[in-house]
C-alpha atoms as a PDB file:
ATOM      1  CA  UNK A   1       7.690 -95.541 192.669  1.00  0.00           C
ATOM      2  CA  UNK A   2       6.939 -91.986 194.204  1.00  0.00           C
ATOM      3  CA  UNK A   3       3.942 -90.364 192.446  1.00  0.00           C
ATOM      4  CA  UNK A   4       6.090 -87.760 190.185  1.00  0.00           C
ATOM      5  CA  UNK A   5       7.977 -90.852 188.812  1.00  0.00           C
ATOM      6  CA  UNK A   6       4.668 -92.232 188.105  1.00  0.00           C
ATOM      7  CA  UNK A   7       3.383 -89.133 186.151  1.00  0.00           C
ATOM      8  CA  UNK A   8       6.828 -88.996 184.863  1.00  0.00           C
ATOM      9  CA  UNK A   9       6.472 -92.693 182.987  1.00  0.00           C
ATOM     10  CA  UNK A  10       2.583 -91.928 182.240  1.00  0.00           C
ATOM     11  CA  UNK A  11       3.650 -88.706 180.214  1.00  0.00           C
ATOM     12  CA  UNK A  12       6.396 -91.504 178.667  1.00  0.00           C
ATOM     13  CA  UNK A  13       3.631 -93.915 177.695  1.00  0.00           C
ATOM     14  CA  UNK A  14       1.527 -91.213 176.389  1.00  0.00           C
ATOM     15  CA  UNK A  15       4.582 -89.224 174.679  1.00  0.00           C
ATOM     16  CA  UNK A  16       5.311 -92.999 172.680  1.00  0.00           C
ATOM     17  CA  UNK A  17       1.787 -93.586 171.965  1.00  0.00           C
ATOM     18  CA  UNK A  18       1.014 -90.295 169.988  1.00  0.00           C
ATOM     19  CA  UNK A  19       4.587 -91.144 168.257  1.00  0.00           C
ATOM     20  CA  UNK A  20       3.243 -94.212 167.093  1.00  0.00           C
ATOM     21  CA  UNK A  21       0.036 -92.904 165.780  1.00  0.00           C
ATOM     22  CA  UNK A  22       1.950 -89.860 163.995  1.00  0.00           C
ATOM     23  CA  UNK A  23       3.695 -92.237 162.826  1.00  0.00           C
ATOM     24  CA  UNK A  24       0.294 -94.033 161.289  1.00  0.00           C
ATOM     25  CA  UNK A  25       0.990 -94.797 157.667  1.00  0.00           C
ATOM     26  CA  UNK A  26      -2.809 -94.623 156.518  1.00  0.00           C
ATOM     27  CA  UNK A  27      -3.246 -91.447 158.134  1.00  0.00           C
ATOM     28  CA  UNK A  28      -1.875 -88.601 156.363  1.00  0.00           C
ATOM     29  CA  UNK A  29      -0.815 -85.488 156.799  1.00  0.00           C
ATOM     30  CA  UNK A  30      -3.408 -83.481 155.350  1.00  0.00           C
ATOM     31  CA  UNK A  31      -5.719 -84.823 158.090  1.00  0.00           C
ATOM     32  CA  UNK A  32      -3.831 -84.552 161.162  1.00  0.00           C
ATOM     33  CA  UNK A  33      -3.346 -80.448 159.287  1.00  0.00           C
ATOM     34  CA  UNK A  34      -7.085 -80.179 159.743  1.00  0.00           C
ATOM     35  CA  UNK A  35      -7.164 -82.031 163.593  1.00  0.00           C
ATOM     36  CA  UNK A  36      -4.546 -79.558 164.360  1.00  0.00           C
ATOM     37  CA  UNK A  37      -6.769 -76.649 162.673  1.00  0.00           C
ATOM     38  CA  UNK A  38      -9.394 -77.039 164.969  1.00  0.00           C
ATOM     39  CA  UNK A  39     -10.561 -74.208 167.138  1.00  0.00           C
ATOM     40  CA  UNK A  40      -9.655 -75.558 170.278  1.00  0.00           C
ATOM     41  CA  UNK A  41      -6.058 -76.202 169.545  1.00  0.00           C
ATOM     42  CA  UNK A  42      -6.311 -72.053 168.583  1.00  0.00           C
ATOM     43  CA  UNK A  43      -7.530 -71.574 172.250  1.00  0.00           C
ATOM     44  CA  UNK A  44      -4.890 -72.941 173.487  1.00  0.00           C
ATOM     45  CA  UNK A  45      -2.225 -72.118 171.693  1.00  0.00           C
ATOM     46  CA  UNK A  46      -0.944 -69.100 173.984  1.00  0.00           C
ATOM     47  CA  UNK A  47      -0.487 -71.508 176.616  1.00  0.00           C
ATOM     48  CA  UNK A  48       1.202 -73.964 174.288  1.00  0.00           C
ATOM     49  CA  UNK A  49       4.469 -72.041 174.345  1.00  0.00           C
ATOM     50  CA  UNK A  50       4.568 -71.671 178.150  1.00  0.00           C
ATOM     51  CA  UNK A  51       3.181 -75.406 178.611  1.00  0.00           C
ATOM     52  CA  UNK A  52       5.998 -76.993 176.604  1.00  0.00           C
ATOM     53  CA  UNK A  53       9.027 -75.065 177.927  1.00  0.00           C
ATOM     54  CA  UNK A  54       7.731 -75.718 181.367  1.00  0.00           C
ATOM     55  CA  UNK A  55       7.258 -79.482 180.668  1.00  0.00           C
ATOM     56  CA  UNK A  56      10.908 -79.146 179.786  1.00  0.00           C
ATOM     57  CA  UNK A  57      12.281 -77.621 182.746  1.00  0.00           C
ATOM     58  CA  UNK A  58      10.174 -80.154 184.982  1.00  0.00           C
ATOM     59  CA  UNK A  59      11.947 -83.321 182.387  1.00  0.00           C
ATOM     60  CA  UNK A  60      15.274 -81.525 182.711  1.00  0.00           C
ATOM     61  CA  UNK A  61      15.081 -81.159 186.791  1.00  0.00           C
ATOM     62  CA  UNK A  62      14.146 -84.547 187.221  1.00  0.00           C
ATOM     63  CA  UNK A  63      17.023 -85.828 185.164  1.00  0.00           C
ATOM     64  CA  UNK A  64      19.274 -83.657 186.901  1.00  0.00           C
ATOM     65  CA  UNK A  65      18.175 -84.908 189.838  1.00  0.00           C
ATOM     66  CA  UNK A  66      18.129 -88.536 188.250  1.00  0.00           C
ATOM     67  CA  UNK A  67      21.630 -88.406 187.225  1.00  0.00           C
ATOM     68  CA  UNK A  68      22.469 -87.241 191.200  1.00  0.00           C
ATOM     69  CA  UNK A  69      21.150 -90.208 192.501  1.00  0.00           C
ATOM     70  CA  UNK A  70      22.557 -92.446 190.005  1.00  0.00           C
ATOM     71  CA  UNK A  71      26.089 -90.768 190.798  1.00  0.00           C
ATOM     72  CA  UNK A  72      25.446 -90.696 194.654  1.00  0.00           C
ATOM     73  CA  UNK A  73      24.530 -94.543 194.419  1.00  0.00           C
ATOM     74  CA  UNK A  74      26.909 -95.858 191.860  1.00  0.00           C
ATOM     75  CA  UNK A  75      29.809 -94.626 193.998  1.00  0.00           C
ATOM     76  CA  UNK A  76      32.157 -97.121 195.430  1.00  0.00           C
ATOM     77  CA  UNK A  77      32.899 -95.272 199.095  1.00  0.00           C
ATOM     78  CA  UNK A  78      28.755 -94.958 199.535  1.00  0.00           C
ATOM     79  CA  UNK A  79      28.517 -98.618 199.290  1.00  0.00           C
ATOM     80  CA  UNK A  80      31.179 -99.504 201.702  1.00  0.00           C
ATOM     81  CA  UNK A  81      29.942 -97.495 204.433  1.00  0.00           C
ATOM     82  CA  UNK A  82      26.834 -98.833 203.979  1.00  0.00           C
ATOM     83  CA  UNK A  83      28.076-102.457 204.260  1.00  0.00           C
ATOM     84  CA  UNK A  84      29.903-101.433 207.662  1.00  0.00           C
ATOM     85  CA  UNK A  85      26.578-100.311 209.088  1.00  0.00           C
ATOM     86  CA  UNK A  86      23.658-102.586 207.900  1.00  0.00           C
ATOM     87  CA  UNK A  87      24.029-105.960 207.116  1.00  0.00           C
ATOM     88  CA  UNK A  88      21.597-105.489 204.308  1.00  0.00           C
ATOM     89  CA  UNK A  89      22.914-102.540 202.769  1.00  0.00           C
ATOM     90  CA  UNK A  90      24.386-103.741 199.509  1.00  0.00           C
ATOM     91  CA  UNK A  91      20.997-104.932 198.936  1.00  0.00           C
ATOM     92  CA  UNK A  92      19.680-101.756 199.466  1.00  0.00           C
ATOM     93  CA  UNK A  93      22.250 -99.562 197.888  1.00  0.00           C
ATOM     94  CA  UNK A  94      21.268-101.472 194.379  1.00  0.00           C
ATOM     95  CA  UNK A  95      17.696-101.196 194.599  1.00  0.00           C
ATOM     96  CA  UNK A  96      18.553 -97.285 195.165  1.00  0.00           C
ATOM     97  CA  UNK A  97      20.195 -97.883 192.205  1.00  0.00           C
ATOM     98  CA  UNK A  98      18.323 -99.393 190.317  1.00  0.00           C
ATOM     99  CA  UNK A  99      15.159 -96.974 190.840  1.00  0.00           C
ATOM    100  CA  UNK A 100      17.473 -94.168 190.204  1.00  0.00           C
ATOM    101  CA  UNK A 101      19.088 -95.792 186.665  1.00  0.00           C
ATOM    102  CA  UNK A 102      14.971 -96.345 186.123  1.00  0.00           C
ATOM    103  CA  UNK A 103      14.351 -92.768 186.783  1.00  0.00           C
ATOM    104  CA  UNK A 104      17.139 -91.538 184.711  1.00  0.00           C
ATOM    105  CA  UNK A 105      15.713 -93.359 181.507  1.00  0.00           C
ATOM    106  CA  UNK A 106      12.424 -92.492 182.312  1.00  0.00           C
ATOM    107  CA  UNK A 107      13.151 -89.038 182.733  1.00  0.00           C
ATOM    108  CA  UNK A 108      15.491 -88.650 179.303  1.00  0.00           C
ATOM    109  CA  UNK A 109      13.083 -90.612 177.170  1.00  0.00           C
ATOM    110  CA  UNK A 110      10.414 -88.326 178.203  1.00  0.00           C
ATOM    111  CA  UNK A 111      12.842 -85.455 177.733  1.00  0.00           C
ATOM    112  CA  UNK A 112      14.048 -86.734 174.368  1.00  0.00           C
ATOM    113  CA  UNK A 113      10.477 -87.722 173.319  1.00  0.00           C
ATOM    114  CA  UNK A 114       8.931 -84.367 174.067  1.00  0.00           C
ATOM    115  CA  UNK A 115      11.456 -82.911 171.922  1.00  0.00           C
ATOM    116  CA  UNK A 116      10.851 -85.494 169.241  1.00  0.00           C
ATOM    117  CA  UNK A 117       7.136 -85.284 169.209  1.00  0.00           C
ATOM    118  CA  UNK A 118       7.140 -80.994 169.387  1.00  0.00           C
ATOM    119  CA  UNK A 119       9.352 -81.505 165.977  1.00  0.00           C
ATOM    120  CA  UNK A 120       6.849 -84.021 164.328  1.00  0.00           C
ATOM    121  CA  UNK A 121       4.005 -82.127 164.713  1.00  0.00           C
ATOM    122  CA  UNK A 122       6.038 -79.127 163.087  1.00  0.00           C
ATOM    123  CA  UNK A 123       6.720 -81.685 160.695  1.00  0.00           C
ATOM    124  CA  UNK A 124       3.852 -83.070 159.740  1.00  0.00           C
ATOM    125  CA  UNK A 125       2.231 -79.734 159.648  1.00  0.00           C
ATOM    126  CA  UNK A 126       4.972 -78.675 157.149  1.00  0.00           C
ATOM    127  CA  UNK A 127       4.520 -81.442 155.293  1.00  0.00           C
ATOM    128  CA  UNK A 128       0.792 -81.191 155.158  1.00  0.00           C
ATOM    129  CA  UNK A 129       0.874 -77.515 153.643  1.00  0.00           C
ATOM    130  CA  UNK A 130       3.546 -78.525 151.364  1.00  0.00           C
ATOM    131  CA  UNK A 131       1.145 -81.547 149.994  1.00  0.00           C
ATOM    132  CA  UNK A 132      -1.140 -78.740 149.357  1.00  0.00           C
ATOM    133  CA  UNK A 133       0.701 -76.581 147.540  1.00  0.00           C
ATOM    134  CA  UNK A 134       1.426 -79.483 145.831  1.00  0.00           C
ATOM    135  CA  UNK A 135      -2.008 -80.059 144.924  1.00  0.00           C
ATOM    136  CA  UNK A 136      -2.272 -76.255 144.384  1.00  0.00           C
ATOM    137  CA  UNK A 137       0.298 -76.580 141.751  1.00  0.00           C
ATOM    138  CA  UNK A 138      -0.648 -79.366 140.021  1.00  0.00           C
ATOM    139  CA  UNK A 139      -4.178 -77.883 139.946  1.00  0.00           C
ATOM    140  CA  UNK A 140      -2.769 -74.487 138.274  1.00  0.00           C
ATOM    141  CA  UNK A 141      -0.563 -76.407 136.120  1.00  0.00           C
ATOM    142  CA  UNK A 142      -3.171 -78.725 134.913  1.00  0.00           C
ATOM    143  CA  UNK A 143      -5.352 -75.554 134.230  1.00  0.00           C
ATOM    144  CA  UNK A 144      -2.131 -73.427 132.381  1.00  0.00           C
ATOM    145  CA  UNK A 145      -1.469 -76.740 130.109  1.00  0.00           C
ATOM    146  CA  UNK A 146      -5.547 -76.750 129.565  1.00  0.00           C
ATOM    147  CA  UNK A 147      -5.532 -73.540 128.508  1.00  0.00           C
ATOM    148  CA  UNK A 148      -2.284 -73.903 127.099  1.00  0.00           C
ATOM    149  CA  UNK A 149      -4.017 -76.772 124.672  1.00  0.00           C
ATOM    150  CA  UNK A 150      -7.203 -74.924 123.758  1.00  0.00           C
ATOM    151  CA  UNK A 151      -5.243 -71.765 123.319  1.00  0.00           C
ATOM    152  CA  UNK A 152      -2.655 -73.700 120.164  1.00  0.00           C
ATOM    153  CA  UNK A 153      -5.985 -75.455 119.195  1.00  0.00           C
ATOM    154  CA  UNK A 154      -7.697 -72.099 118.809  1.00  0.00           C
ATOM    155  CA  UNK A 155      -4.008 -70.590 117.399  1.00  0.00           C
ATOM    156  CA  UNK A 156      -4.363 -73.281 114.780  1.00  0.00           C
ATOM    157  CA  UNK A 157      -8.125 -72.982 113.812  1.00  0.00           C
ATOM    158  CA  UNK A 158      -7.059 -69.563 113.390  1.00  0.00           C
ATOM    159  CA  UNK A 159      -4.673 -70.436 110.929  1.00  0.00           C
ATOM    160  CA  UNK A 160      -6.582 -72.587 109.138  1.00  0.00           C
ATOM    161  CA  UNK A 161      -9.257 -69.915 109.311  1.00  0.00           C
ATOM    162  CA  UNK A 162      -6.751 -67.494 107.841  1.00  0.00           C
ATOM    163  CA  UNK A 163      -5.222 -69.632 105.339  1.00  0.00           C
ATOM    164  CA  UNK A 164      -8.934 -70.480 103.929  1.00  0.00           C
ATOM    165  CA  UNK A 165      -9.474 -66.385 104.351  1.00  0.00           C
ATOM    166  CA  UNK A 166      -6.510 -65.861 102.037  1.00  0.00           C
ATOM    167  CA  UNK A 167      -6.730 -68.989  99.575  1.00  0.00           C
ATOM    168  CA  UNK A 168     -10.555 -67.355  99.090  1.00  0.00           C
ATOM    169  CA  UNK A 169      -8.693 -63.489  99.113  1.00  0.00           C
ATOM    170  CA  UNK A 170      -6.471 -65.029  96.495  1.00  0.00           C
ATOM    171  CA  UNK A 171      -9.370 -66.744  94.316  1.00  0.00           C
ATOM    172  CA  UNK A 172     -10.997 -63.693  94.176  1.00  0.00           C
ATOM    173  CA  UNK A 173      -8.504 -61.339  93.277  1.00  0.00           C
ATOM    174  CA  UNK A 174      -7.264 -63.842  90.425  1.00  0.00           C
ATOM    175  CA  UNK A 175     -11.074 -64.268  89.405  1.00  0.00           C
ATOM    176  CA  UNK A 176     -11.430 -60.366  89.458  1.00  0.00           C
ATOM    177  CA  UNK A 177      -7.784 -59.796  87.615  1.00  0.00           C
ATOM    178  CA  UNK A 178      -9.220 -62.889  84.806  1.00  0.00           C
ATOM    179  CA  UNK A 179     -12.457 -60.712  85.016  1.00  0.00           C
ATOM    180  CA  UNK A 180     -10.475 -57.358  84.125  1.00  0.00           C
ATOM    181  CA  UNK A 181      -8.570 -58.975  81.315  1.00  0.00           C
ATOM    182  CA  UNK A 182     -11.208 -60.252  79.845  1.00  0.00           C
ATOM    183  CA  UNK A 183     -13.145 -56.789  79.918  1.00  0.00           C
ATOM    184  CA  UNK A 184      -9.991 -55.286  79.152  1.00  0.00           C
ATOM    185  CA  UNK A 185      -9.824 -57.556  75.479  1.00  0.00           C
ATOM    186  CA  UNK A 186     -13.883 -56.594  74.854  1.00  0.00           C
ATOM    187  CA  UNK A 187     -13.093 -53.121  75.654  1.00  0.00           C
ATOM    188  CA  UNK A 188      -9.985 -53.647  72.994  1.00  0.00           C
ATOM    189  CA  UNK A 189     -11.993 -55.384  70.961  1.00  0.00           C
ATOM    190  CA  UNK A 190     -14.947 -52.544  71.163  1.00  0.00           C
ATOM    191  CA  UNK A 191     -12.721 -49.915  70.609  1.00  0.00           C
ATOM    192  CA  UNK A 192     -11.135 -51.453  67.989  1.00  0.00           C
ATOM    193  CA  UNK A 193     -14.588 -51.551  66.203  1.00  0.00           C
ATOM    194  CA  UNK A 194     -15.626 -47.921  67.006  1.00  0.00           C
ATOM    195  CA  UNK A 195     -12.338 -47.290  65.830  1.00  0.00           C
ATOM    196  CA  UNK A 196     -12.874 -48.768  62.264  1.00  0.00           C
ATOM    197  CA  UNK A 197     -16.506 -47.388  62.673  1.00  0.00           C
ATOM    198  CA  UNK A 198     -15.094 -43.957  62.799  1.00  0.00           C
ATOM    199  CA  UNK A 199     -12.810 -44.388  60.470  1.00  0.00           C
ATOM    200  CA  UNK A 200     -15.206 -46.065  57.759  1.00  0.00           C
ATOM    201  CA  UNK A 201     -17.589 -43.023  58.903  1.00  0.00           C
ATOM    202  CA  UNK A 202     -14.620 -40.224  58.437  1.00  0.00           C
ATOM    203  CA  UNK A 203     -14.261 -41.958  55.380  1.00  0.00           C
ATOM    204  CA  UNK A 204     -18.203 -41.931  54.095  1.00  0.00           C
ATOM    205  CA  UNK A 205     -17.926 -37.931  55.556  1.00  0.00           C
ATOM    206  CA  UNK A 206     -15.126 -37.387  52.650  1.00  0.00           C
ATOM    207  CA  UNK A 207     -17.269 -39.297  50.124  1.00  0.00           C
ATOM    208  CA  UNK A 208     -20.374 -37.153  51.005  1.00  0.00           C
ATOM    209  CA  UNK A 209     -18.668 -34.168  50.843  1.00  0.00           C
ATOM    210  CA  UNK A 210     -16.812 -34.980  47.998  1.00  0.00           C
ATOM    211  CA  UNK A 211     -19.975 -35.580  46.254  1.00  0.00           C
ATOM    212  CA  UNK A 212     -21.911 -32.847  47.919  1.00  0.00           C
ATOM    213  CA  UNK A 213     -19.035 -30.453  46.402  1.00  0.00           C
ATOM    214  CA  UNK A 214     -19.420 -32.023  42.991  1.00  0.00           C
ATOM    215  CA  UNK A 215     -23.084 -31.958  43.457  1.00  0.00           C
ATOM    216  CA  UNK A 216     -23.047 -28.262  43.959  1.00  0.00           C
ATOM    217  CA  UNK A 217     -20.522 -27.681  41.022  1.00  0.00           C
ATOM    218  CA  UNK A 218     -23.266 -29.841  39.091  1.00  0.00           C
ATOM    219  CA  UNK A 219     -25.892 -27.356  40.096  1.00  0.00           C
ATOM    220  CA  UNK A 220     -24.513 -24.233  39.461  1.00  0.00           C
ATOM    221  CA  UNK A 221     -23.064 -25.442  35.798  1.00  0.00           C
ATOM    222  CA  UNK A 222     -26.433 -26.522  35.432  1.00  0.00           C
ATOM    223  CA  UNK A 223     -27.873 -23.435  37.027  1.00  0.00           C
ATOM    224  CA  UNK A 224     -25.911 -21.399  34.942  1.00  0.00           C
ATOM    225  CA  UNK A 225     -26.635 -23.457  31.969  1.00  0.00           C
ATOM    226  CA  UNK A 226     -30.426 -22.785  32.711  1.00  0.00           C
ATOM    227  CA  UNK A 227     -29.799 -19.201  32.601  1.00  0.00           C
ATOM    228  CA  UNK A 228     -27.910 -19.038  29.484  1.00  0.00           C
ATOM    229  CA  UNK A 229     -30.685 -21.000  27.960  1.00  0.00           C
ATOM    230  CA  UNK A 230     -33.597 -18.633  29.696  1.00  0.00           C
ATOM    231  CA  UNK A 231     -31.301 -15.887  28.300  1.00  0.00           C
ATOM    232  CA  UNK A 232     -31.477 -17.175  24.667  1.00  0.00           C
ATOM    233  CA  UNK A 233     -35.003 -18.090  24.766  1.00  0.00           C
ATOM    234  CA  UNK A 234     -35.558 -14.541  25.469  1.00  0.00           C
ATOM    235  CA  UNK A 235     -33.242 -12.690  23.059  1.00  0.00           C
ATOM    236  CA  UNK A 236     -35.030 -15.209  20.360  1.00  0.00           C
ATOM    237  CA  UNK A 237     -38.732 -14.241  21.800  1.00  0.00           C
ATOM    238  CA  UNK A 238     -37.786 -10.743  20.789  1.00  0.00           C
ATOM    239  CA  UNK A 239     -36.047 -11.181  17.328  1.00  0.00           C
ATOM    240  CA  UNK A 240     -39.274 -12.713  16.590  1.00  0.00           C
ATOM    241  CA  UNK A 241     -41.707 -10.057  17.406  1.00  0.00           C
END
């Protein structure tokens, strides 16, 4: 095996090994998110581009090249002729064969491997951010349905709250309207009694000044009665004299 065949089925090996440890069940995405978030892998990525499609051209000419030889050495009218020259040729022609057929898979499983891996890591990277958000998400939502909880636990302490507030507002207002009937009836009750107060004292007015009008009729019959008798007294005084 020449030496690019050889670097050809290391980059093979290598290519399934990193497959296989992608593929890792007990390692997950999240961590191979921060291995590939490393500053080195940022270095390099301006290269990475330019690396991989040049890894691909170098895959793609040697299975070009593969396929040739396969083609060249699979045909029927090579073989003859080289039966007619060399005894041994048949022998020869197969193992050409042969290392070309080995070539060929070489070079397509590296081809089709370097594809496959450059579309797991996009993969897994993909999947690792999504697993975030994820975790994101169920982070916010756990906090909305928190705060959702406290908020209708608040909401209904409120209401309680309120519901006291107005079965108190209520109380009151019936113990004030209870408290304004009842002053109402004393003030009823009062009035009714300054009421007959008045009245018995309108009434006691008219008695006094009924009698204070007698009373002064009294006096002056009296008075006048006194005068006639003063006037008497003195017409009798002088008769006498």
């Amino acid at each position: 095996m020449t030496l690019q065949w050889v670097a050809v089925a290391t980059f093979l090996y290598a290519e399934i090994g990193l497959i296989l440890i992608f593929c890792l069940p007990f390692i997950p995405p999240q961590r191979w998110q921060k291995i590939f978030s490393f500053n080195v892998w940022g270095k390099i990525a301006t290269f990475w581009n330019k690396a991989f499609l040049t890894i691909i051209v170098l895959l793609i000419v040697l299975f070009l090249d593969a396929v040739r030889e396969v083609r060249k050495y699979s045909s029927v009218p090579a073989i003859e002729k080289g039966l007619a020259s060399k005894p041994g040729a048949y022998e020869h022609a197969q193992m050409k064969l042969f290392r070309s057929q080995r070539n060929l898979y070489i070079s397509g499983f590296s081809l089709f491997f370097w594809l496959v891996l450059r579309r797991l890591v996009t993969l897994i990277t993909q999947l690792a951010v999504e697993l975030s958000n994820k975790e994101v998400l169920e982070t916010q939502a756990k906090n909305t349905n928190e705060a959702a909880k406290k908020f209708m636990e608040e909401n209904e302490r409120l209401k309680q709250l309120l519901k006291k507030s107005v079965n108190k507002e209520e109380y009151s207002l019936e113990a004030d309207n209870k408290k304004l009937v009842e002053d109402q009836e004393k003030l009823k009750t009062e009035l009714k009694k300054t009421s007959e107060a008045l009245s018995k004292a309108q009434k006691d007015v008219m008695t006094m000044k009924i009698q204070s009008e007698q009373l002064s009729k009294e006096y002056d019959r009296l008075l006048k009665e006194h005068t006639e008798l003063q006037n008497r007294l003195g017409k009798d005084s002088k008769k006498g004299l």
